[in-house]
PDB file of N, CA and C in Angstrom:
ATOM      1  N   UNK A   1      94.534 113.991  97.950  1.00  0.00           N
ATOM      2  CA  UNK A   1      93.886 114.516  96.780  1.00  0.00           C
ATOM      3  C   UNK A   1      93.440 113.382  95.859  1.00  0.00           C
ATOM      4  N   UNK A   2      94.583 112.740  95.560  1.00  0.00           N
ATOM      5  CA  UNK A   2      93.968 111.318  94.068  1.00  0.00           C
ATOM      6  C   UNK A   2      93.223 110.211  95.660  1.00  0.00           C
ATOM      7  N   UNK A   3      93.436 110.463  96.541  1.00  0.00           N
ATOM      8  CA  UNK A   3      92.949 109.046  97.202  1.00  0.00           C
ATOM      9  C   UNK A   3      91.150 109.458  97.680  1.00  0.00           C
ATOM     10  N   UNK A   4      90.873 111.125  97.366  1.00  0.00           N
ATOM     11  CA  UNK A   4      89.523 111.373  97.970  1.00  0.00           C
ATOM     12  C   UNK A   4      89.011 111.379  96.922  1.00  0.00           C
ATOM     13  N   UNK A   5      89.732 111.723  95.854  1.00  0.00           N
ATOM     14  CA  UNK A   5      89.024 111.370  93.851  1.00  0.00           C
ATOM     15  C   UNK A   5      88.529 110.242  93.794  1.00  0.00           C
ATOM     16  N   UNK A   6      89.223 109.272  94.326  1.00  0.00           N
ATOM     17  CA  UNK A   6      88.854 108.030  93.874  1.00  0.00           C
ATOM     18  C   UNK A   6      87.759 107.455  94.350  1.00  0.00           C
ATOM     19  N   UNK A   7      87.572 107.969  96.352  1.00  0.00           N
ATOM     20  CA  UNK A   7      86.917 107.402  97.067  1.00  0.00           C
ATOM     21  C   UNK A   7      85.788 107.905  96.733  1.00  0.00           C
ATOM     22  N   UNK A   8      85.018 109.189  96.323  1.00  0.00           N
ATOM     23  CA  UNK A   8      84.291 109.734  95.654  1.00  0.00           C
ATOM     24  C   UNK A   8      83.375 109.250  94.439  1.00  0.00           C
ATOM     25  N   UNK A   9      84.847 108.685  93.211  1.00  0.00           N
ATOM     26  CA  UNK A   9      84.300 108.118  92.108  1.00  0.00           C
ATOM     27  C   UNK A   9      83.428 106.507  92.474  1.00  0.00           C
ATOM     28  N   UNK A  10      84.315 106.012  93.663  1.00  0.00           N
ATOM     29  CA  UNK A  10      83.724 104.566  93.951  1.00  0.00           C
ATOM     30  C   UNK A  10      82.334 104.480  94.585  1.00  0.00           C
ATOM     31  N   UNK A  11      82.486 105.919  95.587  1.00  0.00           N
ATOM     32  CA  UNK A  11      80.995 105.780  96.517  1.00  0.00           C
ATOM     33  C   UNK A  11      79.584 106.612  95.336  1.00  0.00           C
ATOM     34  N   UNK A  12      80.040 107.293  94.502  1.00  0.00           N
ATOM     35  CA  UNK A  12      79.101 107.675  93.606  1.00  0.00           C
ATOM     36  C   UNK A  12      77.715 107.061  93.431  1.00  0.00           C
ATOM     37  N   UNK A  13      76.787 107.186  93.924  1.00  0.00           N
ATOM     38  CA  UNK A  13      75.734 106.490  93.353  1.00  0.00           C
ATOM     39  C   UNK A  13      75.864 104.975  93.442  1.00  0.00           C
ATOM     40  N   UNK A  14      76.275 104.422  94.525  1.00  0.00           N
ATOM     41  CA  UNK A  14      76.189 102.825  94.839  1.00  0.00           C
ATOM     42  C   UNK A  14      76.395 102.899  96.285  1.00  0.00           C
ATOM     43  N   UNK A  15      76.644 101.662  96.936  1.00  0.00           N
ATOM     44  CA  UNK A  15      77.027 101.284  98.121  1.00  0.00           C
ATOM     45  C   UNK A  15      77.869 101.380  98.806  1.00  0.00           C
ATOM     46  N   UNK A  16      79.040 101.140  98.439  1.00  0.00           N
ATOM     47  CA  UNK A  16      79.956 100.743  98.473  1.00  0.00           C
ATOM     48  C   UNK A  16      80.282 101.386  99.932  1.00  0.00           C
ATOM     49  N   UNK A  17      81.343 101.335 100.478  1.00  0.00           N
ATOM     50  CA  UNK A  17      81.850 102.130 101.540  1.00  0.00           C
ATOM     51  C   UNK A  17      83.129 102.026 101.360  1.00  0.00           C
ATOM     52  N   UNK A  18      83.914 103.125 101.702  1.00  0.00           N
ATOM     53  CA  UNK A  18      85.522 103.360 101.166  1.00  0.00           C
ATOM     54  C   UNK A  18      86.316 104.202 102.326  1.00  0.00           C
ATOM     55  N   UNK A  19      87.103 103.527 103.210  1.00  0.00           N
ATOM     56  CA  UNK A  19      87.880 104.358 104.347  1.00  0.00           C
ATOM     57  C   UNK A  19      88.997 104.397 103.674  1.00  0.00           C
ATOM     58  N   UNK A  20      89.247 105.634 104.077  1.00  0.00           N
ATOM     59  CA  UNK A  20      90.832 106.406 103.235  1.00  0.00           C
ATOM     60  C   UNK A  20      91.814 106.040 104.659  1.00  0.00           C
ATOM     61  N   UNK A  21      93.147 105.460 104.334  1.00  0.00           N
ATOM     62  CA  UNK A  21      94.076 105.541 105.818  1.00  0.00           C
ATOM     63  C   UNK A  21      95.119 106.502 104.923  1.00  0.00           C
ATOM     64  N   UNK A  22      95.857 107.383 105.772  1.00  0.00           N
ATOM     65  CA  UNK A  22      96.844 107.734 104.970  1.00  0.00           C
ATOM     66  C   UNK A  22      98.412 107.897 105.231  1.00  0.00           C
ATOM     67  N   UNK A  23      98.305 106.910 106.222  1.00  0.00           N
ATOM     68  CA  UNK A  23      99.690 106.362 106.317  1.00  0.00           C
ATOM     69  C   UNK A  23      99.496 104.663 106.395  1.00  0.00           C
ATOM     70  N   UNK A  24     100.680 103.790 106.802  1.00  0.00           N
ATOM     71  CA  UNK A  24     100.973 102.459 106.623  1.00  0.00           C
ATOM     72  C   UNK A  24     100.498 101.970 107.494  1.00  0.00           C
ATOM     73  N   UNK A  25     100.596 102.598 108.908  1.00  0.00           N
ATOM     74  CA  UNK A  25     100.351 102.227 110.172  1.00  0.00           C
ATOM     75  C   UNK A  25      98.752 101.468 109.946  1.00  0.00           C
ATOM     76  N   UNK A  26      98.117 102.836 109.630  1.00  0.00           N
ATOM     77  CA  UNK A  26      96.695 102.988 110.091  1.00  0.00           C
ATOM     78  C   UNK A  26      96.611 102.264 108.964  1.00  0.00           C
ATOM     79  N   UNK A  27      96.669 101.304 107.823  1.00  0.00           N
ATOM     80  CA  UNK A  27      96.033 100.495 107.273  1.00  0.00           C
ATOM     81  C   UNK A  27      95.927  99.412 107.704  1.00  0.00           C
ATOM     82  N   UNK A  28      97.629  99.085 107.894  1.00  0.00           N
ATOM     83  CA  UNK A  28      98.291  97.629 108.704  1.00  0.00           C
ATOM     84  C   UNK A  28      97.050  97.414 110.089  1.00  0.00           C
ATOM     85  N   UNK A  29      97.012  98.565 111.044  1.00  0.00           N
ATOM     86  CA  UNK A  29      96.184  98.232 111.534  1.00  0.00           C
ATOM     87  C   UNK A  29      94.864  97.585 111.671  1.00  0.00           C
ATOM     88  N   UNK A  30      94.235  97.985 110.168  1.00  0.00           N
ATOM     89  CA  UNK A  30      92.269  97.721 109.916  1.00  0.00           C
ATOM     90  C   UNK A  30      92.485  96.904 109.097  1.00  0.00           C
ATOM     91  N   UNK A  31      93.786  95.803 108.641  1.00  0.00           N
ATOM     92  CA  UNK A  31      93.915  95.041 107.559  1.00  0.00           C
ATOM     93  C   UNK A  31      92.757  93.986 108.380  1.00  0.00           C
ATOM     94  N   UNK A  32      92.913  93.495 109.392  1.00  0.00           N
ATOM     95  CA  UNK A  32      91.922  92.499 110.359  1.00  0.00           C
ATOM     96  C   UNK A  32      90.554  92.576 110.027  1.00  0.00           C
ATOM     97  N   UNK A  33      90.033  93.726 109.127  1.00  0.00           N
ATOM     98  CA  UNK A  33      88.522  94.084 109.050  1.00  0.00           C
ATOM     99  C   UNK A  33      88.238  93.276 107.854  1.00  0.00           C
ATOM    100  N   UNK A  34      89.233  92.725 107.045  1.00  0.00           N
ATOM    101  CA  UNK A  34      88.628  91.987 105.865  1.00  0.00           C
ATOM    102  C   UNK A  34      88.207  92.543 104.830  1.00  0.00           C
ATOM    103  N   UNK A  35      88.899  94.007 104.459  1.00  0.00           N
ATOM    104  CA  UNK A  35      88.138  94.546 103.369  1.00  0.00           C
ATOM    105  C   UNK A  35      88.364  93.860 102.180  1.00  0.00           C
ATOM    106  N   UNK A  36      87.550  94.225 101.216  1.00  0.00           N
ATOM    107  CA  UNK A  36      87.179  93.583  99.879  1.00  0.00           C
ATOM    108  C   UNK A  36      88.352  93.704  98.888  1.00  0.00           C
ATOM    109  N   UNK A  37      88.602  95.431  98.762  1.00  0.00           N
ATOM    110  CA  UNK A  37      89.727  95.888  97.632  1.00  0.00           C
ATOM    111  C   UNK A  37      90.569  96.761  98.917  1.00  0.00           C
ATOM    112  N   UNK A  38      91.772  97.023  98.662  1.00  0.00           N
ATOM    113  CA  UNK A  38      92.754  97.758  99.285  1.00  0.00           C
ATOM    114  C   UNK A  38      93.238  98.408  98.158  1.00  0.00           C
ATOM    115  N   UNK A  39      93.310  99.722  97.873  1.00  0.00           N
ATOM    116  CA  UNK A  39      93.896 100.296  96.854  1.00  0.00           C
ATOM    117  C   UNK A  39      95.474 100.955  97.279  1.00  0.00           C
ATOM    118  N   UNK A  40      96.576 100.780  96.912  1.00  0.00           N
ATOM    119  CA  UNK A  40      97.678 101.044  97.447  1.00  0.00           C
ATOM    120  C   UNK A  40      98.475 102.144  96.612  1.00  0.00           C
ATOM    121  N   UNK A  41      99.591 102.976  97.407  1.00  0.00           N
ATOM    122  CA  UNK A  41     100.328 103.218  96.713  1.00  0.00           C
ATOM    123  C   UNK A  41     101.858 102.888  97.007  1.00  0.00           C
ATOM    124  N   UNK A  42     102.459 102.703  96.154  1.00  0.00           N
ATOM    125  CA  UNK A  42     104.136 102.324  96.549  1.00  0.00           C
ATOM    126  C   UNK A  42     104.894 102.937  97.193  1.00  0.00           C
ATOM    127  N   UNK A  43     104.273 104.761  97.144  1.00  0.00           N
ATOM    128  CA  UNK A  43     104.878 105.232  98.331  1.00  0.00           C
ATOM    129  C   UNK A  43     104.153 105.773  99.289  1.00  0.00           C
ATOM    130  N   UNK A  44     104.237 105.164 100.897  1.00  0.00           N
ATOM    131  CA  UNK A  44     103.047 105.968 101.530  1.00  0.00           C
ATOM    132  C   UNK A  44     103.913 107.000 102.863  1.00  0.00           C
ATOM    133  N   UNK A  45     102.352 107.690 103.813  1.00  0.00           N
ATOM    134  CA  UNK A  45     103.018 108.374 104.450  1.00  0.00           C
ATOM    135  C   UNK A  45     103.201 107.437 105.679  1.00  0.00           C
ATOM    136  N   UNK A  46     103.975 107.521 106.384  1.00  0.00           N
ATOM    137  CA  UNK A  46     104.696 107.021 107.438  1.00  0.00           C
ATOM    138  C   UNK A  46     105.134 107.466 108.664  1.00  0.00           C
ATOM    139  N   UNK A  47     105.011 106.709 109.801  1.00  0.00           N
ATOM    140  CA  UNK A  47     105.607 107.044 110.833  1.00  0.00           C
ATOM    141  C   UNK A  47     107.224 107.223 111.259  1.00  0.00           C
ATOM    142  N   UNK A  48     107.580 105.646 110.011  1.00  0.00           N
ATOM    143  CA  UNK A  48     108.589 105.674 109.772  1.00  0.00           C
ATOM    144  C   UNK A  48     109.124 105.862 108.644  1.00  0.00           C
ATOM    145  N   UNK A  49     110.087 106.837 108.204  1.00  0.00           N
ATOM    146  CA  UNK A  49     110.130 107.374 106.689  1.00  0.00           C
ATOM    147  C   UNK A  49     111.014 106.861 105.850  1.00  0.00           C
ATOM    148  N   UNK A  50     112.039 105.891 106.391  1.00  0.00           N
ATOM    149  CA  UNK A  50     112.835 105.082 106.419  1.00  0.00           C
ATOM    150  C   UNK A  50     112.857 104.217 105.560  1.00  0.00           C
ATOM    151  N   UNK A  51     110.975 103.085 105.992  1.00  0.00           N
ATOM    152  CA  UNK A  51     110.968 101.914 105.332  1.00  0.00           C
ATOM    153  C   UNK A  51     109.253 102.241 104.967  1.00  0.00           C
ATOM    154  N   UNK A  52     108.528 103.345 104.003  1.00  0.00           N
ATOM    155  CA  UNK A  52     107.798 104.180 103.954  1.00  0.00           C
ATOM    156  C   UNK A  52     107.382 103.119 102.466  1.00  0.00           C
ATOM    157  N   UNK A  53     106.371 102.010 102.175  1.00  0.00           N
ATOM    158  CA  UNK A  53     106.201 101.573 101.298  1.00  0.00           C
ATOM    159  C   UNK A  53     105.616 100.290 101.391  1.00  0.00           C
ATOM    160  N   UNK A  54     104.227 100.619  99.848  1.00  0.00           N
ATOM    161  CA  UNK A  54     103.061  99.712 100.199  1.00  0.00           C
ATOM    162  C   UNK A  54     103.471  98.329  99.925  1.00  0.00           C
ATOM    163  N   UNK A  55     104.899  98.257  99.742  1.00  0.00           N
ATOM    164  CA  UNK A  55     105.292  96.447  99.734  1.00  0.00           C
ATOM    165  C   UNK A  55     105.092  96.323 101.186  1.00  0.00           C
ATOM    166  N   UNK A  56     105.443  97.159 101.952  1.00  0.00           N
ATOM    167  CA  UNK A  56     105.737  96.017 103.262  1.00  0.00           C
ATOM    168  C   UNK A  56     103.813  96.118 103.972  1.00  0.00           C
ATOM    169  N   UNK A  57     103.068  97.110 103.526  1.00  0.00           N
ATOM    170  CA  UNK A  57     101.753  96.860 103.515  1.00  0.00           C
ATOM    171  C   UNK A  57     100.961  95.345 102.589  1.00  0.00           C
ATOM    172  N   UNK A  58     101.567  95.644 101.704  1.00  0.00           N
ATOM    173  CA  UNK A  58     101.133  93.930 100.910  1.00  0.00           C
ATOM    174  C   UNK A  58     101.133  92.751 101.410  1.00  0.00           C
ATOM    175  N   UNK A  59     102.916  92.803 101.872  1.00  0.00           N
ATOM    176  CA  UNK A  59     102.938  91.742 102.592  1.00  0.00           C
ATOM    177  C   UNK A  59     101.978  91.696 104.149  1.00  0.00           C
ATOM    178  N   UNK A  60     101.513  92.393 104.922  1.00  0.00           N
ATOM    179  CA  UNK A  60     100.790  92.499 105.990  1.00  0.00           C
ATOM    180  C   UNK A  60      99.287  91.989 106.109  1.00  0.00           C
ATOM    181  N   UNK A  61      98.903  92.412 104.492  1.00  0.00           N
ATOM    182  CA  UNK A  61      97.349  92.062 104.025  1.00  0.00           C
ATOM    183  C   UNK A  61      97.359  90.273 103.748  1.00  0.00           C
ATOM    184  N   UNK A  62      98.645  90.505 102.917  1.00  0.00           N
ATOM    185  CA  UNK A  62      98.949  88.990 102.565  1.00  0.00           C
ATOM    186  C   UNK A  62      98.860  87.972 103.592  1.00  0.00           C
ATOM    187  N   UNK A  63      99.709  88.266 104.515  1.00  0.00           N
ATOM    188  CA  UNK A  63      99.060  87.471 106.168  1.00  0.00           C
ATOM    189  C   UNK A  63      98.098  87.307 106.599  1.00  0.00           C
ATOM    190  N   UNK A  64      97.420  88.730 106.935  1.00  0.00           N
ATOM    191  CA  UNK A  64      95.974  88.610 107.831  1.00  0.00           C
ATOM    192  C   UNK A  64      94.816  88.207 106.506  1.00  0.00           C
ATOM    193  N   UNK A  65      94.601  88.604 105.486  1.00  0.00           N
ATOM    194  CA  UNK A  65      93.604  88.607 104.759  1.00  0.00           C
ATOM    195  C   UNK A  65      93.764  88.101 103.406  1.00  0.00           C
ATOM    196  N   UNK A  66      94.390  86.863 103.091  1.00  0.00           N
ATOM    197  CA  UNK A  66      94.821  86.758 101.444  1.00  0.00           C
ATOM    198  C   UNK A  66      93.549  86.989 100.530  1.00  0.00           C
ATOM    199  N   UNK A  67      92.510  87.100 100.835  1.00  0.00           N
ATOM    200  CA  UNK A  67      91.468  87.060  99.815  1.00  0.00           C
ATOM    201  C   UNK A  67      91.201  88.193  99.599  1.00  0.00           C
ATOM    202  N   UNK A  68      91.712  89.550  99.813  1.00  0.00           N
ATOM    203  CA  UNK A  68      91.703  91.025  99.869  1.00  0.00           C
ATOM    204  C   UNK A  68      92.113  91.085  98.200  1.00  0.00           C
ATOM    205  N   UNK A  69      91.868  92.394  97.236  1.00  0.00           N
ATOM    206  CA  UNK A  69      92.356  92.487  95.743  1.00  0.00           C
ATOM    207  C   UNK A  69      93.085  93.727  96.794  1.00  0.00           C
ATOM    208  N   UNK A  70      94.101  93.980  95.869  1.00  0.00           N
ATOM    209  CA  UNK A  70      95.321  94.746  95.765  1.00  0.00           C
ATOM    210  C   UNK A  70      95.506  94.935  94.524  1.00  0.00           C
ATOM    211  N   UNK A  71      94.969  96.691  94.720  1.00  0.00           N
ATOM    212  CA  UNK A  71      95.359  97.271  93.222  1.00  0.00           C
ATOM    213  C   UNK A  71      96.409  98.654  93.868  1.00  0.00           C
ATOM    214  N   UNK A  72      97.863  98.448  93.238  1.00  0.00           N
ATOM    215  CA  UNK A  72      98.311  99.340  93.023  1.00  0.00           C
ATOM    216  C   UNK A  72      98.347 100.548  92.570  1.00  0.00           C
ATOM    217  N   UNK A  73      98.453 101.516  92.565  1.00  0.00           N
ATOM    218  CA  UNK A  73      98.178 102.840  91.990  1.00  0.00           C
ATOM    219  C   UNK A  73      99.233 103.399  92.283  1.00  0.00           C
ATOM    220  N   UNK A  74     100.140 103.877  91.490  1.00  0.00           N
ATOM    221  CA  UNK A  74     101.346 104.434  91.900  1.00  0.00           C
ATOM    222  C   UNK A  74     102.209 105.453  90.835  1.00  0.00           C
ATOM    223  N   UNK A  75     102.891 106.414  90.942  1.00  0.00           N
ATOM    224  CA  UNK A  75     103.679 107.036  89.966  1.00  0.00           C
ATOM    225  C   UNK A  75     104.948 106.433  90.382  1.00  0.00           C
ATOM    226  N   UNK A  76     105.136 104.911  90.988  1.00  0.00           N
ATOM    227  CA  UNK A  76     106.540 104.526  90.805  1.00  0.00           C
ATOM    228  C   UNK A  76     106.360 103.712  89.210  1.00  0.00           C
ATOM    229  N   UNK A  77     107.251 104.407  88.303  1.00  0.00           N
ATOM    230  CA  UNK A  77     107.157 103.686  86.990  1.00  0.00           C
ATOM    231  C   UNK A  77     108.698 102.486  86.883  1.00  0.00           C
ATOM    232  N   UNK A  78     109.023 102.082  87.919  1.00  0.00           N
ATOM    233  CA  UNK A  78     110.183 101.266  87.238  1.00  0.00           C
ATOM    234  C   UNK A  78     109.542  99.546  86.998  1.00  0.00           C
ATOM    235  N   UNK A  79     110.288  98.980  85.776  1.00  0.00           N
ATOM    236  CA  UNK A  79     109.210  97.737  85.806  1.00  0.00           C
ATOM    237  C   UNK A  79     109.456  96.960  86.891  1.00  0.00           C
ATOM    238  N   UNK A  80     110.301  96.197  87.168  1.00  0.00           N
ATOM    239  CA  UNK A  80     110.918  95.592  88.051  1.00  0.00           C
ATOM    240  C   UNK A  80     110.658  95.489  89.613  1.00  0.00           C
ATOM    241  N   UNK A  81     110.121  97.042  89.886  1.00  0.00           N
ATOM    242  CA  UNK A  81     109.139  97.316  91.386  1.00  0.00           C
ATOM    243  C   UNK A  81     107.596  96.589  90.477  1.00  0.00           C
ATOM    244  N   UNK A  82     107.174  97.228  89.502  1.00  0.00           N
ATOM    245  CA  UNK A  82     106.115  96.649  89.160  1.00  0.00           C
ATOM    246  C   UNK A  82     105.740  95.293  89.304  1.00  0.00           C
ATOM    247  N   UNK A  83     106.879  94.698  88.711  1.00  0.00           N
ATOM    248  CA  UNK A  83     106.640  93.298  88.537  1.00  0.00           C
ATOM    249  C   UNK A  83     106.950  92.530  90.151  1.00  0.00           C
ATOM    250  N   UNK A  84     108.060  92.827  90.751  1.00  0.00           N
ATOM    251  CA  UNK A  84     107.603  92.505  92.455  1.00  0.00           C
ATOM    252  C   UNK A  84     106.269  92.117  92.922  1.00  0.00           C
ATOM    253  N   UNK A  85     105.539  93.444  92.960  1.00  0.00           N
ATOM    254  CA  UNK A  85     104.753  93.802  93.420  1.00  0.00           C
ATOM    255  C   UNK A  85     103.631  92.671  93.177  1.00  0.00           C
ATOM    256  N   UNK A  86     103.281  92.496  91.164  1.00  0.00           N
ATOM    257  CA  UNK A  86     102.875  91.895  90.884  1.00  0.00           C
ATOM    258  C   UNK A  86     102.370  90.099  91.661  1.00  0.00           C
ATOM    259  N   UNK A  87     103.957  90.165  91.612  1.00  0.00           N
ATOM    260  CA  UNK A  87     104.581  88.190  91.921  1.00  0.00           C
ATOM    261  C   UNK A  87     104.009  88.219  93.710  1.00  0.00           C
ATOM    262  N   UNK A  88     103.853  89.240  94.271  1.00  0.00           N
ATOM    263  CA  UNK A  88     103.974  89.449  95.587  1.00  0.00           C
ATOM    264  C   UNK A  88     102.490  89.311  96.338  1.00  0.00           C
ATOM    265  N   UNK A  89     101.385  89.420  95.269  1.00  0.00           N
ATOM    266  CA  UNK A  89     100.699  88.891  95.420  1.00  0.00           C
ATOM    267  C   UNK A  89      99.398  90.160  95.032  1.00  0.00           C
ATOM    268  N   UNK A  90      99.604  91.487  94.610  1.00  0.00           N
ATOM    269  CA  UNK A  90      98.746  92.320  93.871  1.00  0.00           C
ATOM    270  C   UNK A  90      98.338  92.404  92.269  1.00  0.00           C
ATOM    271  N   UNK A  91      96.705  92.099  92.508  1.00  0.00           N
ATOM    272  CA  UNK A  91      96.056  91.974  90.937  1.00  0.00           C
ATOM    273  C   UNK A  91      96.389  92.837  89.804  1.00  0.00           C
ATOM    274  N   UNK A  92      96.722  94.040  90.241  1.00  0.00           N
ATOM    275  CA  UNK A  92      96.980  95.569  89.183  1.00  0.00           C
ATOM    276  C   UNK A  92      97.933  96.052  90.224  1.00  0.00           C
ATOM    277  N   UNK A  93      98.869  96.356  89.076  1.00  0.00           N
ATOM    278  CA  UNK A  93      99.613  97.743  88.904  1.00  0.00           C
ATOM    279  C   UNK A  93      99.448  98.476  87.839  1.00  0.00           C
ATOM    280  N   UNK A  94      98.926 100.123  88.738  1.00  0.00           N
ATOM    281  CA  UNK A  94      98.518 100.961  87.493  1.00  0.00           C
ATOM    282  C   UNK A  94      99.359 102.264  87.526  1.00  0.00           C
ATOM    283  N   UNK A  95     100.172 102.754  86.754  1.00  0.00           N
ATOM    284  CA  UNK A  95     101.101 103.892  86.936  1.00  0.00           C
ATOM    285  C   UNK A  95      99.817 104.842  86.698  1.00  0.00           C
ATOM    286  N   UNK A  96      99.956 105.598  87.891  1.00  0.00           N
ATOM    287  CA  UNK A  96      99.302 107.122  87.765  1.00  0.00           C
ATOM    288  C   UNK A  96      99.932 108.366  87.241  1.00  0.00           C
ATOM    289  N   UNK A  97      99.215 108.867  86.307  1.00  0.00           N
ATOM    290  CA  UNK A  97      99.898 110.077  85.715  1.00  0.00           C
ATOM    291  C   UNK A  97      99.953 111.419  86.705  1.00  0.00           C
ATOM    292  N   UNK A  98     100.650 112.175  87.392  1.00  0.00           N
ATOM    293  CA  UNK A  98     100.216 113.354  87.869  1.00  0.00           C
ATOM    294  C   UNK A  98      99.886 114.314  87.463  1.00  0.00           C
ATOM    295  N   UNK A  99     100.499 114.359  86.182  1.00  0.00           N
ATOM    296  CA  UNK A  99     100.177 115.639  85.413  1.00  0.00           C
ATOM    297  C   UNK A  99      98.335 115.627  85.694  1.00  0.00           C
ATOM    298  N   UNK A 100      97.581 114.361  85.282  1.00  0.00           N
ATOM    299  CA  UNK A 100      96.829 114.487  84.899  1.00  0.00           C
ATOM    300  C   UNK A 100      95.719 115.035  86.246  1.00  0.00           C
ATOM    301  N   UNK A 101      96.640 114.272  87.444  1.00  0.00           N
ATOM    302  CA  UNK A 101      96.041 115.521  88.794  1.00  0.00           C
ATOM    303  C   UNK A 101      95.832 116.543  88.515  1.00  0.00           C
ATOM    304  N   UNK A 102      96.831 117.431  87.975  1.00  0.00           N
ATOM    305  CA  UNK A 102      97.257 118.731  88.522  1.00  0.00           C
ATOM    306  C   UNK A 102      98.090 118.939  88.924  1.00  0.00           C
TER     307      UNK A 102
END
């Protein structure tokens, strides 16, 4: 739902091109394509539900592609994941409101 809002608001009337993955796997996988922005969230869906989270996606981009932006988007509000995240090598962390979903 917020990840086809967004892809929507970005492709609006420009160029751009925006593939939605919606688990870890399938990003980790197309990290090799070099995209421009990766928009993340801290918690994703997973194959494995275990270790289900866009740190260990960060670090993956961080390998194959360091010149990728990494913007967080997340309703994890604790600072401390924030600031990780930050040091870890993503430009924004932005707490998403849900209410404001719906």
């Amino acid at each position: 739902m917020v990840a086809e809002m967004f892809r929507d608001q970005i492709t609006h009337n420009t160029t751009h091109s925006v593939t939605l993955f919606h688990t870890r796997e399938e990003c980790i996988k197309h990290v090799n394509e070099k995209p421009d922005v990766i928009i993340l969230d801290y918690y994703l869906n997973s194959e494995n539900l275990n270790a289900s989270n866009g740190m260990e996606v960060l670090k993956a981009i961080e390998k194959v592609h360091s010149e990728t932006h990494v913007i967080f988007l997340s309703s994890q509000e604790r600072y401390g994941v924030a600031m990780q995240i930050l040091q870890k090598g993503a430009e924004y962390y932005i707490i998403k409101d849900m209410e404001a979903f719906g």
